[in-house]
Protein backbone atom coordinates (compact mmCIF):
# COMPACT_ATOMS: atom_id res chain seq x y z
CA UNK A 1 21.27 10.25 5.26
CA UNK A 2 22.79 7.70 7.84
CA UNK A 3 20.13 7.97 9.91
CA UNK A 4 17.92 6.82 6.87
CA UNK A 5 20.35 4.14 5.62
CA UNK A 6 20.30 2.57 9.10
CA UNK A 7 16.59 2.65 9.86
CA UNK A 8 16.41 1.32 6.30
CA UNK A 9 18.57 -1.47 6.77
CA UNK A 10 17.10 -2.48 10.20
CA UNK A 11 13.55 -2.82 8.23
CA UNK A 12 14.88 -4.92 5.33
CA UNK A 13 16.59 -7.62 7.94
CA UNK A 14 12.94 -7.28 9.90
CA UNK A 15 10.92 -7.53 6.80
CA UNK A 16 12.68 -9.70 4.78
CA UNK A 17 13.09 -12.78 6.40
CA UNK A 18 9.47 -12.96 7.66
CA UNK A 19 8.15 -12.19 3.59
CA UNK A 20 10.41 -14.85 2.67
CA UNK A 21 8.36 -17.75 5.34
CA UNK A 22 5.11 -16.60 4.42
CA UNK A 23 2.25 -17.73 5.54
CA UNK A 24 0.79 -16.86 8.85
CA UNK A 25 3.79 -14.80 10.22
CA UNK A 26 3.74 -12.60 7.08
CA UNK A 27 0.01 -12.18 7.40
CA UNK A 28 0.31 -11.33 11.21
CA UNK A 29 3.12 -8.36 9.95
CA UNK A 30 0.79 -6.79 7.67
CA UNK A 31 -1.97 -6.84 9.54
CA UNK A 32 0.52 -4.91 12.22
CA UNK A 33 1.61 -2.65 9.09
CA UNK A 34 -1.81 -1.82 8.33
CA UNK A 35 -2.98 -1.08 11.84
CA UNK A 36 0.17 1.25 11.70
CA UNK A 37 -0.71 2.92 8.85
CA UNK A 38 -4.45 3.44 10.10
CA UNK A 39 -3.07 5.50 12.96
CA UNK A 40 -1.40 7.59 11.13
CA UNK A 41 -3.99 8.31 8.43
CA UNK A 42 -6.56 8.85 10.74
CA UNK A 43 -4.42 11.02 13.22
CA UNK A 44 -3.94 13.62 10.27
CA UNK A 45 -8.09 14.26 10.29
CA UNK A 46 -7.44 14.08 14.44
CA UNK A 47 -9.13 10.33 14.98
CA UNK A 48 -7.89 8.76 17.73
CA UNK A 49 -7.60 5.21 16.74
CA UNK A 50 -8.14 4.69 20.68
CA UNK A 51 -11.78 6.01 20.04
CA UNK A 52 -14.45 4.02 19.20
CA UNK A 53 -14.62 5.52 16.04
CA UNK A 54 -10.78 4.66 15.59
CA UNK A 55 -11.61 0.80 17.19
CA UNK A 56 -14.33 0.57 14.50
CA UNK A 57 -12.55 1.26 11.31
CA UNK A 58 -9.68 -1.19 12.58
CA UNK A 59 -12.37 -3.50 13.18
CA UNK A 60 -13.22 -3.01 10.10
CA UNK A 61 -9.79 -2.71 8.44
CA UNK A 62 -9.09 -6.44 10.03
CA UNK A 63 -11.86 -7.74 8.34
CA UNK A 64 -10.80 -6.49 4.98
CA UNK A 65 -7.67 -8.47 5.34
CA UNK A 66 -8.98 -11.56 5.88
CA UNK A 67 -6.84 -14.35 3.93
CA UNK A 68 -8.83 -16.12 1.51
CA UNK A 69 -7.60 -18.80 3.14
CA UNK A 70 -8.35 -18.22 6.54
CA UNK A 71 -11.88 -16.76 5.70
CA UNK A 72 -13.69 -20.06 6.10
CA UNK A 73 -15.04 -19.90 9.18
CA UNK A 74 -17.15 -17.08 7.32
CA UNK A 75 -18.48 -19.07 5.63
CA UNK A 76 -19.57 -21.18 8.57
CA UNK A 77 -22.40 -18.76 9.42
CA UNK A 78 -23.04 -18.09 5.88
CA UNK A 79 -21.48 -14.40 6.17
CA UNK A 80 -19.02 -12.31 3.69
CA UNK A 81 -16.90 -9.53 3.61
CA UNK A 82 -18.77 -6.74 1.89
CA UNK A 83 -21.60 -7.87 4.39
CA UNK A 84 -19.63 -7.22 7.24
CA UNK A 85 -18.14 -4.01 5.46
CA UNK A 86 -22.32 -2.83 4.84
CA UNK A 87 -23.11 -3.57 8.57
CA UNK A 88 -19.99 -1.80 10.28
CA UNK A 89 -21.52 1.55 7.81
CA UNK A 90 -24.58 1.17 9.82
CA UNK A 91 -22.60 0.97 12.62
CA UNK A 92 -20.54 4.29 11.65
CA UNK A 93 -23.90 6.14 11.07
CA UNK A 94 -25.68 4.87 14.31
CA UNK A 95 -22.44 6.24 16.28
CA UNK A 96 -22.63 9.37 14.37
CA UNK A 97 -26.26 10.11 16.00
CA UNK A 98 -25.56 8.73 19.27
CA UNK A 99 -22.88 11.47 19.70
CA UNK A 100 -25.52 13.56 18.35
CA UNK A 101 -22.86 14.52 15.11
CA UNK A 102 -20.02 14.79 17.23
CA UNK A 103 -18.84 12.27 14.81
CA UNK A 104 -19.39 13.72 11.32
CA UNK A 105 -20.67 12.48 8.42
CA UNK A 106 -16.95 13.72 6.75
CA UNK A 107 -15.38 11.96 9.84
CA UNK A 108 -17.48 8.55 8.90
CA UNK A 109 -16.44 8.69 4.68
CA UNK A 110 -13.37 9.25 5.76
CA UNK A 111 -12.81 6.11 8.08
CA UNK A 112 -14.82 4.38 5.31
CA UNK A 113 -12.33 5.35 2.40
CA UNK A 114 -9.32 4.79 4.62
CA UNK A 115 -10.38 1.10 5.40
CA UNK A 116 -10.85 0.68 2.07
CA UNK A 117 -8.04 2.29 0.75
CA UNK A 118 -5.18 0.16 3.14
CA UNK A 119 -7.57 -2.70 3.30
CA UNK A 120 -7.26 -3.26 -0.32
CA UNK A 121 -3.85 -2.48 -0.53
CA UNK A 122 -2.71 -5.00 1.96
CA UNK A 123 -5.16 -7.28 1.77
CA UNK A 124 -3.58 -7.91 -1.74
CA UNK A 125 -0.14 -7.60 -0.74
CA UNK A 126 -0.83 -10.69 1.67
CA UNK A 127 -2.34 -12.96 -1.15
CA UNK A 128 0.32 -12.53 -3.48
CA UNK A 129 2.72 -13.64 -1.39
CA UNK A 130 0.17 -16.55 -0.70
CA UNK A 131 0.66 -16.96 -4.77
CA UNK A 132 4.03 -17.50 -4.24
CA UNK A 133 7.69 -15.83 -3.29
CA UNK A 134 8.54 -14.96 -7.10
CA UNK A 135 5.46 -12.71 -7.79
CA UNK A 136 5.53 -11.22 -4.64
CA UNK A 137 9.73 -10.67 -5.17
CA UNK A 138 8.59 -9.15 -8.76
CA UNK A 139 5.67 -6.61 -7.25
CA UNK A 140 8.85 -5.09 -4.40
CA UNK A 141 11.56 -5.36 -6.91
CA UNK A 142 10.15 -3.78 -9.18
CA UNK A 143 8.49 -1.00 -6.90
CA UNK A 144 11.53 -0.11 -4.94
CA UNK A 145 13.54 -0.19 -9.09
CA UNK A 146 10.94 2.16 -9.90
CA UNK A 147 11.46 4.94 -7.30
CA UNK A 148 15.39 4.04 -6.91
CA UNK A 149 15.01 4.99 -11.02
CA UNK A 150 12.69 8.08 -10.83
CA UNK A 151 14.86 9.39 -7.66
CA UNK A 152 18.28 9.15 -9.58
CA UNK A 153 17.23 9.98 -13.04
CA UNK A 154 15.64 12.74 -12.02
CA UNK A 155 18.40 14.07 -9.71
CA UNK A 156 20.32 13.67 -13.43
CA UNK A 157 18.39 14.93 -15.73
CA UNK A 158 15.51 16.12 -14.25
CA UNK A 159 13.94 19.25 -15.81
CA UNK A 160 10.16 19.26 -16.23
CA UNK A 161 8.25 19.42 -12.96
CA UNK A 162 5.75 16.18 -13.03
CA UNK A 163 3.12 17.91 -10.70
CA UNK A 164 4.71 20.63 -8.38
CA UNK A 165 1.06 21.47 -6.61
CA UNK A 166 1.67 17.93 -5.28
CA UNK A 167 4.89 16.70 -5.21
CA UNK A 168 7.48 19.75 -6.48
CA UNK A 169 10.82 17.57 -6.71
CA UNK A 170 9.52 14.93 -8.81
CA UNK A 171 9.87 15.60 -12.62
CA UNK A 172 8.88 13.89 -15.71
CA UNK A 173 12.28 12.80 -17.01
CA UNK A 174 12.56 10.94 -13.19
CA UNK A 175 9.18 9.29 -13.74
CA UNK A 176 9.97 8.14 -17.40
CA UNK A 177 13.11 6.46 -15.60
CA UNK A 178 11.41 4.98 -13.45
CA UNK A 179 9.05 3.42 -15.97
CA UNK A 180 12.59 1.78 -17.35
CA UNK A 181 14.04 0.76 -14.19
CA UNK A 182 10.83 -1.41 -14.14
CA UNK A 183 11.23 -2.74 -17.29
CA UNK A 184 14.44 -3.58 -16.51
CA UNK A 185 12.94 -5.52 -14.15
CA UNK A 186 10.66 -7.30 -16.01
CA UNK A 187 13.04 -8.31 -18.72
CA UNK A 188 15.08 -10.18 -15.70
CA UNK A 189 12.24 -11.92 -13.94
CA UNK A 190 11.23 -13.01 -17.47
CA UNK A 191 14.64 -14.86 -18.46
CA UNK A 192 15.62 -15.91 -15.58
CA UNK A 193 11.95 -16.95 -13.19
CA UNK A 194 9.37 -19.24 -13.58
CA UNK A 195 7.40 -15.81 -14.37
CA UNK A 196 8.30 -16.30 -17.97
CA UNK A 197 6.82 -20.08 -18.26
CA UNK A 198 3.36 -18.00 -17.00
CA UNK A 199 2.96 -15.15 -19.27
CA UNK A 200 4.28 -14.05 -22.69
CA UNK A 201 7.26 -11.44 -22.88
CA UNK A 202 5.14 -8.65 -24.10
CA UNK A 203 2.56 -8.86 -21.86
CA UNK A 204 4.67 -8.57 -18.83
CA UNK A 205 6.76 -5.30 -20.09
CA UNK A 206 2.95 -3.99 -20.66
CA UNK A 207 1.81 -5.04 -16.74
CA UNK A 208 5.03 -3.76 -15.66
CA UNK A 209 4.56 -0.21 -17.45
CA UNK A 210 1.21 -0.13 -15.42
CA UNK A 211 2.65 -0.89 -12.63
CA UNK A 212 5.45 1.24 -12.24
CA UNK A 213 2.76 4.14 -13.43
CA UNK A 214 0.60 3.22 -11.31
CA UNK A 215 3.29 3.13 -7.93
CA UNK A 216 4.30 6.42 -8.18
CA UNK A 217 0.46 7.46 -8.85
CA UNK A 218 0.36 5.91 -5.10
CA UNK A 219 3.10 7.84 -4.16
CA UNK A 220 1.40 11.17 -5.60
CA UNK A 221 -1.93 10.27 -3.96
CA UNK A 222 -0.15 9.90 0.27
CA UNK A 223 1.71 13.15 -1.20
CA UNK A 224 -1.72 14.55 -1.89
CA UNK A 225 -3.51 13.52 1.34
CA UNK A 226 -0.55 15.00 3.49
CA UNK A 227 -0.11 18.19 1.50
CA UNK A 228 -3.95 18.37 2.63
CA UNK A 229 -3.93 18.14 5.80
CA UNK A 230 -0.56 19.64 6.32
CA UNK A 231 1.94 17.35 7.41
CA UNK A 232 5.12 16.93 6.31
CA UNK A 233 5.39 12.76 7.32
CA UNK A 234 2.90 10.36 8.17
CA UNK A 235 4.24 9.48 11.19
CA UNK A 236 8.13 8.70 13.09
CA UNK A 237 8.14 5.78 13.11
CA UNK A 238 10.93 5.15 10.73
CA UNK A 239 13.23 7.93 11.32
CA UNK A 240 14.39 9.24 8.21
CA UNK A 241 12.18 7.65 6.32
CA UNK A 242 8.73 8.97 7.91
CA UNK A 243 6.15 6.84 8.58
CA UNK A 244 4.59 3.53 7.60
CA UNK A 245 2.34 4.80 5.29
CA UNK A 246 5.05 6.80 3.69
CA UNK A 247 6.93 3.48 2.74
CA UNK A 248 3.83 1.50 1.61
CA UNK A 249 2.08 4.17 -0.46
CA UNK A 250 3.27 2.60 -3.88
CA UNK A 251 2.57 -0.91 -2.39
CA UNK A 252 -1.08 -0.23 -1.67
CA UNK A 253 -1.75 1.05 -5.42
CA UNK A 254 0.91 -2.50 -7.40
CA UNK A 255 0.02 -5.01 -5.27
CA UNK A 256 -3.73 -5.29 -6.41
CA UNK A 257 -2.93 -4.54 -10.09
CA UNK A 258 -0.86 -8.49 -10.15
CA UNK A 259 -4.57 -9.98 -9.58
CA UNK A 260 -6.82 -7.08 -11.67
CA UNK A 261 -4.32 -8.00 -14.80
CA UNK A 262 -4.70 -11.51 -14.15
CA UNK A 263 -0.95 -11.73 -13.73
CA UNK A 264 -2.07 -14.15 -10.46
């Protein structure tokens, strides 16, 4: 437990302070999250990100996270994501016979989907801090509430397993408290943030509700893909904790839903 409180604490006064300026140091420390977190998903199907199957998905994955508004030199030579997203798949598949299928076609999806998968995630995380400090204060808040409220409630009262095959401490009575913890949250950024002059009070307990669901639905999902291939963390690299992708699952799954609700 102190070795988790300290690591913990270390990553807060690291993280913090660089959300808070924004801009291009914030993007430059997710795009080293994300690269992170590609080297650990792909070591559990045994990709070396050192590969060039590895060097192609992070290619790929830096791409993805492109600011908005740093992606106008795209434009320049009249070129745009999902086209470079199609042409790196072509790429995939002409490595795949070059190594004469040494390089699956399950080895391939699976870069694919894992792009995809943090890419969206954090390419989202970046432009809602772009859309400003409160929003992105509201998404982390209301995350780290959420499984802070799930955690402790269902320490508590915690009876009914949620889905043991997957995740066997979490219950439903912790998940139902963590659907309060973030409404909790959304009743405070409502009275007392600019939040409230932006969308009505009803409509942000609903987003809120969604979101919280929707976090520990990310959690389940890194749960699911570890339980898979067998490992316990994701990586060491915060010890205690586990690894990077085992502190941004919920992230990858709330940060998107602020702009698909039209919250931003």
């Amino acid at each position: 437990m102190i070795q988790r409180i300290i690591t913990g604490s270390i990553a807060v006064i690291i993280f913090l302070p660089i959300a808070y300026l924004g801009g291009i140091p914030f993007t430059i420390l997710c795009y080293i999250m994300a690269s992170l977190a590609l080297f650990e998903i792909l070591r559990m199907k045994k990709i070396s990100i050192f590969s060039i199957t590895g060097f192609l998905a992070l290619l790929l994955l830096w791409v993805f996270l492109l600011p908005t508004e740093y992606s106008e030199f795209l434009l320049h030579i009249d070129v745009e994501k999902t086209e470079i997203l199609f042409f790196g798949v072509l790429i995939f598949l002409s490595h795949s016979v070059l190594t004469k299928n040494r390089v699956s076609y399950d080895d391939i999806g699976f870069c694919i989907i894992s792009v995809l998968y943090l890419g969206i995630g954090f390419y989202y995380m970046i432009e809602t801090r772009f859309a400003g400090l409160t929003f992105f204060a509201f998404a982390l808040i209301l995350i780290w509430l959420t499984d802070s409220g799930a955690y402790f409630i269902g320490r508590a009262f915690g009876k009914k397993k949620l889905w043991p095959d997957i995740s066997p401490n979490k219950t439903i009575e912790g998940s139902l408290g963590g659907i309060l913890s973030a409404i909790l949250v959304a009743i405070v950024f409502y009275y007392f943030t600019e939040i409230g002059n932006a969308i009505s009070f009803v409509h942000l307990i609903i987003v809120s509700i969604i979101m919280s669901i929707f976090g520990q639905v990310g959690d389940l999902v890194e749960s699911a893909l570890k339980r898979f291939y067998h490992v316990k963390d994701s990586g060491k690299l915060l010890p205690g904790h586990g690894g990077m992708l085992d502190r941004v699952d919920s992230w990858l799954f709330v940060m998107p839903l602020l702009h698909f609700l039209n919250i931003i």
